[in-house]
PDB file of N, CA and C in Angstrom:
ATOM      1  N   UNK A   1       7.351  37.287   3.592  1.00  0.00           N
ATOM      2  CA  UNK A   1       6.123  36.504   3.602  1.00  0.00           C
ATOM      3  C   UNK A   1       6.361  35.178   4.322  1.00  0.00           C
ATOM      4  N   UNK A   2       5.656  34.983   5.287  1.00  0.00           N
ATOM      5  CA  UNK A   2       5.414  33.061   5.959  1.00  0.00           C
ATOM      6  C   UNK A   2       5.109  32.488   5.192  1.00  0.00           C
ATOM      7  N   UNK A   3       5.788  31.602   5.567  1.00  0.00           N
ATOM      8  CA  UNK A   3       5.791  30.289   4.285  1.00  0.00           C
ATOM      9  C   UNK A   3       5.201  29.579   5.231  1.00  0.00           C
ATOM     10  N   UNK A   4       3.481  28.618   4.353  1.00  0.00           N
ATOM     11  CA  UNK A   4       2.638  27.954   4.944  1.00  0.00           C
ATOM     12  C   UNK A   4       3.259  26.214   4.573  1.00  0.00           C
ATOM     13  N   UNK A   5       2.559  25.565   5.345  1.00  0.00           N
ATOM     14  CA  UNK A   5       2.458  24.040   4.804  1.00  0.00           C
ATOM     15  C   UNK A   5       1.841  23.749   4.056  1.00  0.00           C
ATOM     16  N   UNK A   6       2.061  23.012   2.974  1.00  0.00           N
ATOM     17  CA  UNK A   6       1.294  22.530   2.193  1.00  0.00           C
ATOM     18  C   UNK A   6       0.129  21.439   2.592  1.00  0.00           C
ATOM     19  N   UNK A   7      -1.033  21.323   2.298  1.00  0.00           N
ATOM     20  CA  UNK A   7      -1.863  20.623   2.972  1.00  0.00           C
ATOM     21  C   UNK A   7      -2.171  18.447   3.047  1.00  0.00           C
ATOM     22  N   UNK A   8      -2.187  18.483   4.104  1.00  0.00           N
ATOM     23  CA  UNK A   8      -2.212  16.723   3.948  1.00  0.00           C
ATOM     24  C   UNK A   8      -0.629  16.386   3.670  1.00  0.00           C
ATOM     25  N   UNK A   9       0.199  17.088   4.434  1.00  0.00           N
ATOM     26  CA  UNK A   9       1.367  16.066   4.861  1.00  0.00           C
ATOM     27  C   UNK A   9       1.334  15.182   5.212  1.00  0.00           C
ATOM     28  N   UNK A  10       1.155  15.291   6.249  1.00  0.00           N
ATOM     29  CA  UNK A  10       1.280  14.222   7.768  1.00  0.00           C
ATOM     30  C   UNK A  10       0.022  12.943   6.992  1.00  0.00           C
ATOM     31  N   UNK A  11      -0.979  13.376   6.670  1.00  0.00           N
ATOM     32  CA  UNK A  11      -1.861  11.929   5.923  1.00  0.00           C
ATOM     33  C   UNK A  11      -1.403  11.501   5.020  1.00  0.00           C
ATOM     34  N   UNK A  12      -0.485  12.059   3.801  1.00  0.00           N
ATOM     35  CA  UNK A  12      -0.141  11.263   2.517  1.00  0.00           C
ATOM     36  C   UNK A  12       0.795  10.347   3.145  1.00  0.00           C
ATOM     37  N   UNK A  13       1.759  10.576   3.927  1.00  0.00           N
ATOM     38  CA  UNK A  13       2.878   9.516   5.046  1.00  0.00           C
ATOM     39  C   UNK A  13       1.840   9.139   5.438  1.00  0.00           C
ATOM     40  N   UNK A  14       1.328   9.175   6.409  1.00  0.00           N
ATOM     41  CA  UNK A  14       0.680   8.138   7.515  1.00  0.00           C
ATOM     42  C   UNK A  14      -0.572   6.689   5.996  1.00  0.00           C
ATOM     43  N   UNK A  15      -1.119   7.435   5.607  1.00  0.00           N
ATOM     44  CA  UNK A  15      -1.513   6.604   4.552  1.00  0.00           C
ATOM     45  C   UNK A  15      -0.716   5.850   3.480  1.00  0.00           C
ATOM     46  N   UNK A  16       0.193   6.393   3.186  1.00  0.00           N
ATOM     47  CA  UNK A  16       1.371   5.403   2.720  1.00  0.00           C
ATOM     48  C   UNK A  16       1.980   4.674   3.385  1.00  0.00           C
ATOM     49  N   UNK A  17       2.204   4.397   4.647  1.00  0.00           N
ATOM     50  CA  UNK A  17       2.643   3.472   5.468  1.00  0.00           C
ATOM     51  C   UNK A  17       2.093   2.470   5.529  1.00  0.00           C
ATOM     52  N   UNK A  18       0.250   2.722   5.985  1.00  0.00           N
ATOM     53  CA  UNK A  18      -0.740   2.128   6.103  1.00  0.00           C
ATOM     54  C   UNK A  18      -0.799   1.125   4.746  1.00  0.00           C
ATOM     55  N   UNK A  19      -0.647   1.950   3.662  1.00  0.00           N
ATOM     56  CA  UNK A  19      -1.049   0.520   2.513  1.00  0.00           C
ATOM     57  C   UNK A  19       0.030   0.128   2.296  1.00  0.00           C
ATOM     58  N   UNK A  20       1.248   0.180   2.763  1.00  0.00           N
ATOM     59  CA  UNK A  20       2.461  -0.209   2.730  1.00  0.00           C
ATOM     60  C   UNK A  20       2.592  -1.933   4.008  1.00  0.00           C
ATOM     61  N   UNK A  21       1.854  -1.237   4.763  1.00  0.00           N
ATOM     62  CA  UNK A  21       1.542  -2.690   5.911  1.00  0.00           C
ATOM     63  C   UNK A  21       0.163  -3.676   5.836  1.00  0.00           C
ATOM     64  N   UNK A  22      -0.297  -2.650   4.915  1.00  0.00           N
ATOM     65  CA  UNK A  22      -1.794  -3.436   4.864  1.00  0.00           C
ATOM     66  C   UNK A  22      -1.563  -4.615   3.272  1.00  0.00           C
ATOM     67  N   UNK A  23      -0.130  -4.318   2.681  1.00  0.00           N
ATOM     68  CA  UNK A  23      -0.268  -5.391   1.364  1.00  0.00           C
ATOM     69  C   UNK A  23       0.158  -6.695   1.407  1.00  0.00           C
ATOM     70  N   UNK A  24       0.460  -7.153   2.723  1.00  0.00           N
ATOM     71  CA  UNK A  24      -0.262  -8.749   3.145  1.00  0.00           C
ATOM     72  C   UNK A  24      -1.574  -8.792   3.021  1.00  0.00           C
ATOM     73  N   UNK A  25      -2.651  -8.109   3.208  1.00  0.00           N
ATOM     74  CA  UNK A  25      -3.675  -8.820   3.596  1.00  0.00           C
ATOM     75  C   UNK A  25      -4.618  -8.707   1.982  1.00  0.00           C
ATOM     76  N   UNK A  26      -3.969  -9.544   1.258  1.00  0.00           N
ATOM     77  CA  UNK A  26      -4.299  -9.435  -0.255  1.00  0.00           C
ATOM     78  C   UNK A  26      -4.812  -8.472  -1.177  1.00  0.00           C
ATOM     79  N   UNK A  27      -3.591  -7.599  -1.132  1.00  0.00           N
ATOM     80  CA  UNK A  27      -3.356  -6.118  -1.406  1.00  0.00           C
ATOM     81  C   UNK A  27      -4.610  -5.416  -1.201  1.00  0.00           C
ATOM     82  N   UNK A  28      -5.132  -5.561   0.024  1.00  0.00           N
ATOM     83  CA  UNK A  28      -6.383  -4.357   0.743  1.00  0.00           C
ATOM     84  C   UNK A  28      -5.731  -2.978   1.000  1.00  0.00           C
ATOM     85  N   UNK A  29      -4.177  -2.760   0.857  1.00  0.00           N
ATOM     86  CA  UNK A  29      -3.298  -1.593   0.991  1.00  0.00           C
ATOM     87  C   UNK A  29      -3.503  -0.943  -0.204  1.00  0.00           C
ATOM     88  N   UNK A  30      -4.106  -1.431  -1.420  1.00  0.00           N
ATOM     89  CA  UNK A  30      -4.363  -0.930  -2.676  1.00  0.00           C
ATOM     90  C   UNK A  30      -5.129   0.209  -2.431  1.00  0.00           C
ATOM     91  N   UNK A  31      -5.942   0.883  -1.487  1.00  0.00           N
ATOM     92  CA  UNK A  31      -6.796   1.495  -1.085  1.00  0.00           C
ATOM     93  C   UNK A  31      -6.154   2.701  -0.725  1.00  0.00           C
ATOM     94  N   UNK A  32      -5.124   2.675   0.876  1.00  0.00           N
ATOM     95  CA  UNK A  32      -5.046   3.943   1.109  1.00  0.00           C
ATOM     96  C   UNK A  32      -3.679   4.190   0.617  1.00  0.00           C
ATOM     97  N   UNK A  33      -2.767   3.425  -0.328  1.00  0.00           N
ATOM     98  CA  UNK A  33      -1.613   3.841  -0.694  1.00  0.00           C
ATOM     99  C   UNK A  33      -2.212   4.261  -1.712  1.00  0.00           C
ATOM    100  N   UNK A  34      -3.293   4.497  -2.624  1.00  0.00           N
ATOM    101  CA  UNK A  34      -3.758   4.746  -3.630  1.00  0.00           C
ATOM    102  C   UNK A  34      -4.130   6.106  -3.852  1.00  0.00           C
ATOM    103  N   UNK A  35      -4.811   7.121  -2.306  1.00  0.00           N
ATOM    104  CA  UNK A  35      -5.638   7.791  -2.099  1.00  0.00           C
ATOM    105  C   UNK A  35      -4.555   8.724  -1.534  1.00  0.00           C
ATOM    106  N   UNK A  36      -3.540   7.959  -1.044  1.00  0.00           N
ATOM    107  CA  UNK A  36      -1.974   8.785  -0.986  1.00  0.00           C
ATOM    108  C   UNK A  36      -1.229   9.253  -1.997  1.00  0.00           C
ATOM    109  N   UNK A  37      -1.314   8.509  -2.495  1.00  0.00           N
ATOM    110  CA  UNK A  37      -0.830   9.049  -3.641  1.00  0.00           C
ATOM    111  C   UNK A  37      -1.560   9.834  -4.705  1.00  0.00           C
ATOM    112  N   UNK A  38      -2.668  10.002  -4.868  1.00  0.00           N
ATOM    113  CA  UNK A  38      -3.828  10.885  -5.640  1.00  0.00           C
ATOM    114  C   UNK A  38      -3.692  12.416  -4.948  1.00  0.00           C
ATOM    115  N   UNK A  39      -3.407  12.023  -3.582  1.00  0.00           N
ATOM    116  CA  UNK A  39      -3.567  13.187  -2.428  1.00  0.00           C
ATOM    117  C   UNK A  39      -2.169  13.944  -2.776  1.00  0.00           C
ATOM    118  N   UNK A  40      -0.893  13.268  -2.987  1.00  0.00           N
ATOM    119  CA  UNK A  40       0.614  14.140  -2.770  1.00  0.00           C
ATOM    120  C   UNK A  40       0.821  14.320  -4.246  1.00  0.00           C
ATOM    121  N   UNK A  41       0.114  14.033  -4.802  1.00  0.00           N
ATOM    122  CA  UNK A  41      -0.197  14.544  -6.743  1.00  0.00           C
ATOM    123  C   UNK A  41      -0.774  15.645  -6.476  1.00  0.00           C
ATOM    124  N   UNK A  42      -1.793  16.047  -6.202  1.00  0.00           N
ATOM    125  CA  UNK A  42      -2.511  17.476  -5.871  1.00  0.00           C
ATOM    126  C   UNK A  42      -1.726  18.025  -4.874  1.00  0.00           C
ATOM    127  N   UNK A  43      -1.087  17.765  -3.904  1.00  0.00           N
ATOM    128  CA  UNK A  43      -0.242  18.765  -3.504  1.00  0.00           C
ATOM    129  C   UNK A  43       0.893  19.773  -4.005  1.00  0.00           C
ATOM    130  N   UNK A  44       1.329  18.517  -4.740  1.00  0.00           N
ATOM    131  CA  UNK A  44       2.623  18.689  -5.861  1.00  0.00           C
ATOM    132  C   UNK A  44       2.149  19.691  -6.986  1.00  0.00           C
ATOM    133  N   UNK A  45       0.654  19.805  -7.397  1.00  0.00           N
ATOM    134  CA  UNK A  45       0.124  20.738  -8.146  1.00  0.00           C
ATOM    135  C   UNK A  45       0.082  22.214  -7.498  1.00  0.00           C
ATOM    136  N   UNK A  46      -0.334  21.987  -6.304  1.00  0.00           N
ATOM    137  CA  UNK A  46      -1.012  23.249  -5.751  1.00  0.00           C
ATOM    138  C   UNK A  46       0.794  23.947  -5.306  1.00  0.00           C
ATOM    139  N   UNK A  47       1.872  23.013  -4.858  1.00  0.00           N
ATOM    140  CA  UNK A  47       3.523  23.642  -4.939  1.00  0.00           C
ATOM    141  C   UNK A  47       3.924  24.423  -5.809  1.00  0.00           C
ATOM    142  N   UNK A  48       3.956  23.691  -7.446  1.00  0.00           N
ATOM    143  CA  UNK A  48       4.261  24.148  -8.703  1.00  0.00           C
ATOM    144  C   UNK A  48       3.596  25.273  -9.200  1.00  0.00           C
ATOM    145  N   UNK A  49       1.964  25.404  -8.495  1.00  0.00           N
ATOM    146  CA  UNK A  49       2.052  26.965  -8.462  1.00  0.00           C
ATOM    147  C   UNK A  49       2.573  28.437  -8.087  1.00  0.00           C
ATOM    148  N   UNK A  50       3.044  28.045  -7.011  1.00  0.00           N
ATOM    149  CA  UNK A  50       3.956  28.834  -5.872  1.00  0.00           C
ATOM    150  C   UNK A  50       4.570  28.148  -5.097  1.00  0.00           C
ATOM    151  N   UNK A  51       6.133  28.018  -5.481  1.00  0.00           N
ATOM    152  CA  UNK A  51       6.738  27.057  -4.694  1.00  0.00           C
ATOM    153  C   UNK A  51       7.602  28.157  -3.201  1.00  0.00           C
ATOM    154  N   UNK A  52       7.298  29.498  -3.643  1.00  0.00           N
ATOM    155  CA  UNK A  52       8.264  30.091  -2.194  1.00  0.00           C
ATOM    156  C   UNK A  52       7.016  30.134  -1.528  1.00  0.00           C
ATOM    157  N   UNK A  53       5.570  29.628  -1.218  1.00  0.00           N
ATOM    158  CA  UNK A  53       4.718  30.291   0.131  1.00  0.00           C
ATOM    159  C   UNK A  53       5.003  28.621   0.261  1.00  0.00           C
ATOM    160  N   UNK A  54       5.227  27.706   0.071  1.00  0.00           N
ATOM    161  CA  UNK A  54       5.072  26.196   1.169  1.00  0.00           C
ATOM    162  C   UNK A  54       6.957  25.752   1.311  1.00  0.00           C
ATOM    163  N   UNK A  55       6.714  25.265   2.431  1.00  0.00           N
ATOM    164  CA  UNK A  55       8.104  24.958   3.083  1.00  0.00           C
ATOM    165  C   UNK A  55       8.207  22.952   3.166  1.00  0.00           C
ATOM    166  N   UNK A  56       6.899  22.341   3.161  1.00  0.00           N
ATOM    167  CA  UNK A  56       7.293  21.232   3.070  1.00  0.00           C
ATOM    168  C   UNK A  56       7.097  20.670   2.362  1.00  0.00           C
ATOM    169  N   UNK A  57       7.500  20.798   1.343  1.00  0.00           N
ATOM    170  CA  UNK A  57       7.723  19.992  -0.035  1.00  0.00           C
ATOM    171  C   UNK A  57       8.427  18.283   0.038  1.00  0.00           C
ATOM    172  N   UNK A  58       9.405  18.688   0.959  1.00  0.00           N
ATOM    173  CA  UNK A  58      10.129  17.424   0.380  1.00  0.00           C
ATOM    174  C   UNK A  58       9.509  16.329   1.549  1.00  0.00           C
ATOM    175  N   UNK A  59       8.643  17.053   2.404  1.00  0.00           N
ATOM    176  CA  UNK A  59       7.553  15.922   3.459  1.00  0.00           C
ATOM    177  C   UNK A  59       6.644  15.699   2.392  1.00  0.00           C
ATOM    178  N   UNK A  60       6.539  15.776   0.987  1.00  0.00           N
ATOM    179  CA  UNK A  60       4.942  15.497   0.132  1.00  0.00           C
ATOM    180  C   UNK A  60       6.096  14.632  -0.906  1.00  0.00           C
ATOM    181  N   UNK A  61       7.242  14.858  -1.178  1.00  0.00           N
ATOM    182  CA  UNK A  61       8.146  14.239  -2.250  1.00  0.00           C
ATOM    183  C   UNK A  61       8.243  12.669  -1.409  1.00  0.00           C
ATOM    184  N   UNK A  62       8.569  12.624  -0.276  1.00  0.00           N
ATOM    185  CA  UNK A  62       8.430  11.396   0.520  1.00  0.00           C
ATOM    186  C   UNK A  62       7.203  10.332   0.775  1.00  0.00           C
ATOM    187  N   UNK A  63       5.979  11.064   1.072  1.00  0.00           N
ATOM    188  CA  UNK A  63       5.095  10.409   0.978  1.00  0.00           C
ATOM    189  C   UNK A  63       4.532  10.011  -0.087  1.00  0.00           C
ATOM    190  N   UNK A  64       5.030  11.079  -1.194  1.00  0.00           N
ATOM    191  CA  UNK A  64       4.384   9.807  -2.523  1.00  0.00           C
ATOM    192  C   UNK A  64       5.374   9.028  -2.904  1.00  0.00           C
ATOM    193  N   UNK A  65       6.487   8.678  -2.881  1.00  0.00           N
ATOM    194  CA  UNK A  65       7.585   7.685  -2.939  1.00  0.00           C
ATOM    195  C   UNK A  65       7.053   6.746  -1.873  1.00  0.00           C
ATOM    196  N   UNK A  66       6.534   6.750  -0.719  1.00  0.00           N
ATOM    197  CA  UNK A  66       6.257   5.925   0.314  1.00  0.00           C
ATOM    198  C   UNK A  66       5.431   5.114  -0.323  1.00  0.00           C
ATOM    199  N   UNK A  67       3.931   5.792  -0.665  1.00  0.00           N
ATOM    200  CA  UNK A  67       2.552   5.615  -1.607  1.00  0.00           C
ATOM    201  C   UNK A  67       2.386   5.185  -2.714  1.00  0.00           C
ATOM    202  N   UNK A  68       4.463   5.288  -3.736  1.00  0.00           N
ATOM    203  CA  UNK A  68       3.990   4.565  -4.598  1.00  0.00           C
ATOM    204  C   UNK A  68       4.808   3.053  -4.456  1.00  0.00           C
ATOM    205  N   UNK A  69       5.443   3.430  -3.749  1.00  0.00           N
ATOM    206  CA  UNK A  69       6.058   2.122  -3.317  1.00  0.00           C
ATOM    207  C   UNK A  69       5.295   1.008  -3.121  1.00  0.00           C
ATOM    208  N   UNK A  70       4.364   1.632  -1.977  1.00  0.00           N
ATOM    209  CA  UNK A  70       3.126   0.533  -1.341  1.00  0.00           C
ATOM    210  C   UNK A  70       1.824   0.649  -2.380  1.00  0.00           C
ATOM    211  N   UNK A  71       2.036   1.163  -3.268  1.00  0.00           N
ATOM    212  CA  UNK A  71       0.915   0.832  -4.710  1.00  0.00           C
ATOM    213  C   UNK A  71       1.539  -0.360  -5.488  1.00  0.00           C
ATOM    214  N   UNK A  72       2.935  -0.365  -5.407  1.00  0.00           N
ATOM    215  CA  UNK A  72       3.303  -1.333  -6.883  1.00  0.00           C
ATOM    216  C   UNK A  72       3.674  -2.476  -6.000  1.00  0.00           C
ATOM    217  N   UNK A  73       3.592  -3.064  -4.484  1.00  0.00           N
ATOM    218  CA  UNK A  73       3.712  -3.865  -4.246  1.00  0.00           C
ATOM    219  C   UNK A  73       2.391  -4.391  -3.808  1.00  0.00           C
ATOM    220  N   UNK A  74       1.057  -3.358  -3.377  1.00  0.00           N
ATOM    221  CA  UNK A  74      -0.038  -4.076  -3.363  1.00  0.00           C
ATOM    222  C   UNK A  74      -0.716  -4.831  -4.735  1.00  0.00           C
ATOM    223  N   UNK A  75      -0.320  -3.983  -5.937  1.00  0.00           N
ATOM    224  CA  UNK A  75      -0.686  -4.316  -7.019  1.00  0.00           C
ATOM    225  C   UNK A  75       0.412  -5.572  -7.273  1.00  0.00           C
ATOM    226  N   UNK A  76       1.395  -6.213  -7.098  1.00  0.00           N
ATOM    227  CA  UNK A  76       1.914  -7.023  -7.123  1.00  0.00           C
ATOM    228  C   UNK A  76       1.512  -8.348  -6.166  1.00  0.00           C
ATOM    229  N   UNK A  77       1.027  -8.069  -5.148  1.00  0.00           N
ATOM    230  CA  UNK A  77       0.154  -8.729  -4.209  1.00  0.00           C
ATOM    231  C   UNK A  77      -1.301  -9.300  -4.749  1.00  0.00           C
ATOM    232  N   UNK A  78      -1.788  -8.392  -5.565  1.00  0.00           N
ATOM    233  CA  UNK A  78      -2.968  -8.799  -6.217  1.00  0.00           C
ATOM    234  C   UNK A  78      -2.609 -10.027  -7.152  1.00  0.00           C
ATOM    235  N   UNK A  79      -1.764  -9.653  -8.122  1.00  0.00           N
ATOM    236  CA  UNK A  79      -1.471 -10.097  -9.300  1.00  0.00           C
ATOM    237  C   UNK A  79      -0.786 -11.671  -8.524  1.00  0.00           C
ATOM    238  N   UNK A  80      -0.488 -12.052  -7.543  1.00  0.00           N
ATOM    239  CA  UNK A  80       0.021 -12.972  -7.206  1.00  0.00           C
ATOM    240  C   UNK A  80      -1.790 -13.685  -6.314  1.00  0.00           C
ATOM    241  N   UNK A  81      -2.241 -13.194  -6.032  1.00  0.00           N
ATOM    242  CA  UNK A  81      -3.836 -13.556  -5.045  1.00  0.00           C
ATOM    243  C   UNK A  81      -4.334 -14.208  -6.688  1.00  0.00           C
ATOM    244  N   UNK A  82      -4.580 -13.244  -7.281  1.00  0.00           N
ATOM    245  CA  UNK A  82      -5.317 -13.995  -8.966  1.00  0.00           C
ATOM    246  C   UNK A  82      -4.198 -15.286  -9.566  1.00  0.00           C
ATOM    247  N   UNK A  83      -3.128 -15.298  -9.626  1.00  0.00           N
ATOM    248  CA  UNK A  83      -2.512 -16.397 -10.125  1.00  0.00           C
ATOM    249  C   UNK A  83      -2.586 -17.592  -9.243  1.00  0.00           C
ATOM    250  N   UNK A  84      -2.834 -17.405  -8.050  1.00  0.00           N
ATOM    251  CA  UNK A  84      -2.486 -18.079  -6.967  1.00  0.00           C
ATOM    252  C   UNK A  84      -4.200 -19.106  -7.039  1.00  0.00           C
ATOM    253  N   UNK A  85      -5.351 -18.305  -7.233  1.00  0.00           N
ATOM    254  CA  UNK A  85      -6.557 -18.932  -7.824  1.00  0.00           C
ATOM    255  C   UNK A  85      -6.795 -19.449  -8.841  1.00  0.00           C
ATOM    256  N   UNK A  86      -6.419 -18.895 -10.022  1.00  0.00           N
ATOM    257  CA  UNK A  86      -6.616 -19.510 -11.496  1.00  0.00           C
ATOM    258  C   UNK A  86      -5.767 -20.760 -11.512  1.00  0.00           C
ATOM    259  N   UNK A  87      -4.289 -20.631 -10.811  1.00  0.00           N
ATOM    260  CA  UNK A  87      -4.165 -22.210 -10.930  1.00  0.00           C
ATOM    261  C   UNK A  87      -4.386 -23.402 -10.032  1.00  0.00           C
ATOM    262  N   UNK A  88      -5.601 -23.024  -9.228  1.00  0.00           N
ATOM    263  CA  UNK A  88      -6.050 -23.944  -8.177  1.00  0.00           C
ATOM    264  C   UNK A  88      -5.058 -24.014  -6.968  1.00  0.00           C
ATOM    265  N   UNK A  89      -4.262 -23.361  -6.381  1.00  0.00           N
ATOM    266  CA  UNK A  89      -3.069 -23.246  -5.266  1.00  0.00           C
ATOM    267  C   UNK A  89      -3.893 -23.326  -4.546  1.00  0.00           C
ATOM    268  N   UNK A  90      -5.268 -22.658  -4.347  1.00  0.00           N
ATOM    269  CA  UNK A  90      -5.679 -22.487  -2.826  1.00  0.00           C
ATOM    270  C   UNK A  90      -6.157 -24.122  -2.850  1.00  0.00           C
ATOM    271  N   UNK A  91      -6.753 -24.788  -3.731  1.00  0.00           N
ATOM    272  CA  UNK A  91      -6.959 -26.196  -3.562  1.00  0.00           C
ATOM    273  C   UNK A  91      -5.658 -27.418  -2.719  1.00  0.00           C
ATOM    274  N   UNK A  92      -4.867 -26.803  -3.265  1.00  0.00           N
ATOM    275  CA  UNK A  92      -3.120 -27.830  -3.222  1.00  0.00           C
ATOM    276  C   UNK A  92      -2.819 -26.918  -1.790  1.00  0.00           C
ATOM    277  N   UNK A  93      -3.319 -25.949  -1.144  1.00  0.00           N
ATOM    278  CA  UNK A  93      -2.968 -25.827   0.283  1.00  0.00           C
ATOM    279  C   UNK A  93      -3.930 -26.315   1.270  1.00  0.00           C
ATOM    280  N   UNK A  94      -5.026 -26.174   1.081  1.00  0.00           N
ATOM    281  CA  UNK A  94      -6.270 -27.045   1.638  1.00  0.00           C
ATOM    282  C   UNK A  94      -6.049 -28.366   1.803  1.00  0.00           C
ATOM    283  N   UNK A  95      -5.310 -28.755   0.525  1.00  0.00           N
ATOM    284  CA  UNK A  95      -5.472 -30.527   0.996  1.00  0.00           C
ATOM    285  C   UNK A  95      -4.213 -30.444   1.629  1.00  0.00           C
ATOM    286  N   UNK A  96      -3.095 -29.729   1.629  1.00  0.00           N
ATOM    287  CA  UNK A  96      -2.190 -29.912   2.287  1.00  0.00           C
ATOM    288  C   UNK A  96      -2.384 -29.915   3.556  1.00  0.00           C
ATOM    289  N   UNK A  97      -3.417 -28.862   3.608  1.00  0.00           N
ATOM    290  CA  UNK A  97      -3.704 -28.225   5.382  1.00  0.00           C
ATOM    291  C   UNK A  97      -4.663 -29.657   5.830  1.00  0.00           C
ATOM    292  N   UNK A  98      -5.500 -30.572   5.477  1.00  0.00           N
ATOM    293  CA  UNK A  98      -6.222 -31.867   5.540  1.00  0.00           C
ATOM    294  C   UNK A  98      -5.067 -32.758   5.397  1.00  0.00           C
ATOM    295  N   UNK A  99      -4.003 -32.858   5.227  1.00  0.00           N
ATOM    296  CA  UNK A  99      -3.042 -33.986   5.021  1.00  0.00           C
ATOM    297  C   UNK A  99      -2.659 -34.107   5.988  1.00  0.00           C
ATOM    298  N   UNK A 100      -2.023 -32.702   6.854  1.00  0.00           N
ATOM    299  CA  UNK A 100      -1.377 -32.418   7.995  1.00  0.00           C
ATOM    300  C   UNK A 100      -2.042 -32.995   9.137  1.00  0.00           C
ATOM    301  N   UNK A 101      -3.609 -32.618   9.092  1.00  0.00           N
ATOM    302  CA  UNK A 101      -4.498 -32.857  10.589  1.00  0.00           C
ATOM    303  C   UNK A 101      -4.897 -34.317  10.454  1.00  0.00           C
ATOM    304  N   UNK A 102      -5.170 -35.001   9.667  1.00  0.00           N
ATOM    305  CA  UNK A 102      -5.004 -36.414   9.679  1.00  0.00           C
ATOM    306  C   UNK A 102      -3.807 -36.982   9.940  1.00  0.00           C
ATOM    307  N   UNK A 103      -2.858 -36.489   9.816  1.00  0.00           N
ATOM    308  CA  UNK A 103      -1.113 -36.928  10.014  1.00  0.00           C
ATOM    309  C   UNK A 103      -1.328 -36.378  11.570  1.00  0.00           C
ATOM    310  N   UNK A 104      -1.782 -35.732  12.104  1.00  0.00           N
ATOM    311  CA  UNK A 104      -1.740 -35.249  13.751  1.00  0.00           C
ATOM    312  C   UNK A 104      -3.020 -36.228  14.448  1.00  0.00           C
ATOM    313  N   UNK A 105      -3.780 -36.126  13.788  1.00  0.00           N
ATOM    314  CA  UNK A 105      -5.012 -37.174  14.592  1.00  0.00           C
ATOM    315  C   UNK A 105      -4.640 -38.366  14.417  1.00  0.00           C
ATOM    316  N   UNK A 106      -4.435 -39.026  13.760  1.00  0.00           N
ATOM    317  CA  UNK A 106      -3.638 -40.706  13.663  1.00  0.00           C
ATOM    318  C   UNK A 106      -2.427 -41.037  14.414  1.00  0.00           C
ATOM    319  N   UNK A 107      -1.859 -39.682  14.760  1.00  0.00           N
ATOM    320  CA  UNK A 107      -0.736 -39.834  15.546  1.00  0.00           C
ATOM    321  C   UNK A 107      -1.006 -40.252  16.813  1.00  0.00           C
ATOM    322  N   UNK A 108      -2.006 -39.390  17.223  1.00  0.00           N
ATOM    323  CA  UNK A 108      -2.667 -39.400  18.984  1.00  0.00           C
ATOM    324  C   UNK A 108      -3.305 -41.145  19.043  1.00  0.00           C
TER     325      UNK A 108
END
C-alpha cells in the first residue's frame, strides 16, 4: 500500500514560522501560531488512526513544536504589552521620546 501525506504539512511549518516572526509586533503571531497548532493536533489525530498509510509524521511533530514555541512566546509578548500599560511605561517612553527632541531642537 502507498503511503499518503498527511494533510497541511507544509502550512502547519510555514504558519508556525509566521507567528514565530510576527511576536514582535505585540503578539499579532498569537493568530497563526495558534491555528498551527489546532491544525498539527488534528493531524496528529487523523495519524493515530492509521499510522502505516502517512509517511510524514515527523514534518507535523515539527511544526507543532515550531507553533508551540511561537504560541508561548506570543503569549509572553502579550503578557509583557498589558504590564507594560497598566504601569504607565508607554507614558515614561513618550516623555522620554519628548525629552530627546527638545534635547535635539535646542541643540540646533
Amino acid at each position: 500500500m502507498e503511503q499518503q501525506k498527511l494533510p497541511n504539512g507544509t502550512m502547519i511549518i510555514v504558519l508556525g514560522i509566521l507567528g514565530y516572526l510576527c511576536c514582535c509586533f505585540a503578539g499579532l503571531g498569537v493568530i497563526p501560531s495558534a491555528i498551527a497548532f489546532f491544525m498539527a493536533k488534528k493531524s496528529e489525530k487523523i495519524y493515530a488512526e492509521n499510522p502505516e498509510a502517512y509517511d510524514n509524521a515527523g514534518q507535523i511533530k515539527t511544526g507543532k513544536i515550531v507553533a508551540l514555541i511561537a504560541l508561548i512566546l506570543n503569549v509572553l509578548m502579550i503578557a509583557r504589552w498589558i504590564y507594560v500599560v497598566a504601569t504607565g511605561g508607554v507614558d515614561t517612553i513618550q516623555d522620554a521620546w519628548e525629552d530627546a527632541m527638545e534635547q535635539i531642537q535646542n541643540a540646533q
